[in-house]
Protein backbone atom coordinates (compact mmCIF):
# COMPACT_ATOMS: atom_id res chain seq x y z
CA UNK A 1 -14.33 13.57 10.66
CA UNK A 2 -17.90 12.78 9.40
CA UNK A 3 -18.79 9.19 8.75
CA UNK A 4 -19.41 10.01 5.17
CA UNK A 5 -15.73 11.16 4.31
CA UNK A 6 -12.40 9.93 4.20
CA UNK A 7 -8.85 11.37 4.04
CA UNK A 8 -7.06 11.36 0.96
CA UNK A 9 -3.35 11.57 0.38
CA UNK A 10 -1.50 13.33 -2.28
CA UNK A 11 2.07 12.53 -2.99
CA UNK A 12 4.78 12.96 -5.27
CA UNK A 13 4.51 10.23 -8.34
CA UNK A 14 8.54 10.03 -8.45
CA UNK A 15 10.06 10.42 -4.93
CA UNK A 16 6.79 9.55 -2.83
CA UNK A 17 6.99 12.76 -1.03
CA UNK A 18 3.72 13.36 0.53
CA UNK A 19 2.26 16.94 -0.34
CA UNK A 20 -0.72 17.33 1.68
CA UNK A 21 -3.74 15.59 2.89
CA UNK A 22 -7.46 16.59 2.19
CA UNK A 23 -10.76 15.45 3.46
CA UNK A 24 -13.34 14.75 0.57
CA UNK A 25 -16.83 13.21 0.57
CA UNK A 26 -16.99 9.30 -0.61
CA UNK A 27 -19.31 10.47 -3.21
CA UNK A 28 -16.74 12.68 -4.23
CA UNK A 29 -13.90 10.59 -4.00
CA UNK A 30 -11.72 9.82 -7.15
CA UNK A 31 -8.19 8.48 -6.69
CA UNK A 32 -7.15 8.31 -10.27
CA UNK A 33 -5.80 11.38 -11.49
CA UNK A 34 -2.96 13.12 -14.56
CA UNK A 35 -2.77 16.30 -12.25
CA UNK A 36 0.70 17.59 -11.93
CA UNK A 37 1.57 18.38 -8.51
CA UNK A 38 4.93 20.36 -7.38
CA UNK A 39 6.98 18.64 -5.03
CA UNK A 40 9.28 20.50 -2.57
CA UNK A 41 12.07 17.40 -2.45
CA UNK A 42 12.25 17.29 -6.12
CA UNK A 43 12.38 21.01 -6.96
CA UNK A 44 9.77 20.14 -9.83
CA UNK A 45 6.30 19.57 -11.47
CA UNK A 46 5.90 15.44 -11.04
CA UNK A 47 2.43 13.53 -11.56
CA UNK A 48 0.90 13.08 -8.29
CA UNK A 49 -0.31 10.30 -6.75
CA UNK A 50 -3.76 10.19 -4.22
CA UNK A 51 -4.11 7.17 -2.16
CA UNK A 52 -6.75 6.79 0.90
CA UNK A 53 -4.82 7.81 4.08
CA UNK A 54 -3.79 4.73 5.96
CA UNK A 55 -4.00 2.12 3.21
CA UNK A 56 -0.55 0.89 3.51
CA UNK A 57 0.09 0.86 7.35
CA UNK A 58 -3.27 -1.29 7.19
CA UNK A 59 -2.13 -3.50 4.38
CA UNK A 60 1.49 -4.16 5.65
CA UNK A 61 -0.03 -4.50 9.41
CA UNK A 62 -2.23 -7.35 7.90
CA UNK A 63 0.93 -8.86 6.12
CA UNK A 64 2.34 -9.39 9.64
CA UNK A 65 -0.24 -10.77 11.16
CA UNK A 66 0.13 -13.74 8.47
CA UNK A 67 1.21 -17.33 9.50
CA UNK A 68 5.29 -17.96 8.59
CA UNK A 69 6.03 -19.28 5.53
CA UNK A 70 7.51 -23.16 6.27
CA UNK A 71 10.06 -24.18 3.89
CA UNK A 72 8.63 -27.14 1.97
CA UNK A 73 10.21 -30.59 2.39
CA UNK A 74 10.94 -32.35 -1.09
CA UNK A 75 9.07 -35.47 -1.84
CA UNK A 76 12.31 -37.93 -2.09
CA UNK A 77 12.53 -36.86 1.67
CA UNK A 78 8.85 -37.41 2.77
CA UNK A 79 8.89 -40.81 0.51
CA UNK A 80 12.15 -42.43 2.50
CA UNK A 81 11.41 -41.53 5.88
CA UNK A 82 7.75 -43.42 5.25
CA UNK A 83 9.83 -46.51 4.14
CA UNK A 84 11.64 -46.05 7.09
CA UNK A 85 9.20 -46.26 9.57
């Protein structure tokens, strides 16, 4: 794939089925669309939905990679164990 393109996706706007994916030019590109698409799962005409290829497996892999969330202790706690010492 040239340098100067990028894959789009093009799903299903109620079920998420994906139809197909096409190649367009980044000049070219437009993700927003009110195209109907027909979707084989849903028997029907649905709005469809383009998204750049890979744009969730990258987000969610990034999500991972994320330090874990450490419950917070409440301040009555922090407060008497300072006393303490």
């Amino acid at each position: 794939m040239p340098s100067n393109e990028v894959n789009v996706v093009r799903s299903c706007g109620e079920c998420g089925t994906e139809i197909e994916t096409v190649s367009v030019k980044k000049d070219n590109m437009m993700l927003s669309s009110k195209a109907q698409v027909w979707c084989p799962k849903c028997q029907a005409e649905r709005p469809e939905v383009l998204d750049v290829a890979g744009r969730l497996e990258s987000i969610e892999k990034e999500q991972r990679s994320y330090p874990k969330a450490v419950p917070a202790q409440p301040f009555s706690d922090r407060s008497s164990r300072s006393a303490k010492d």
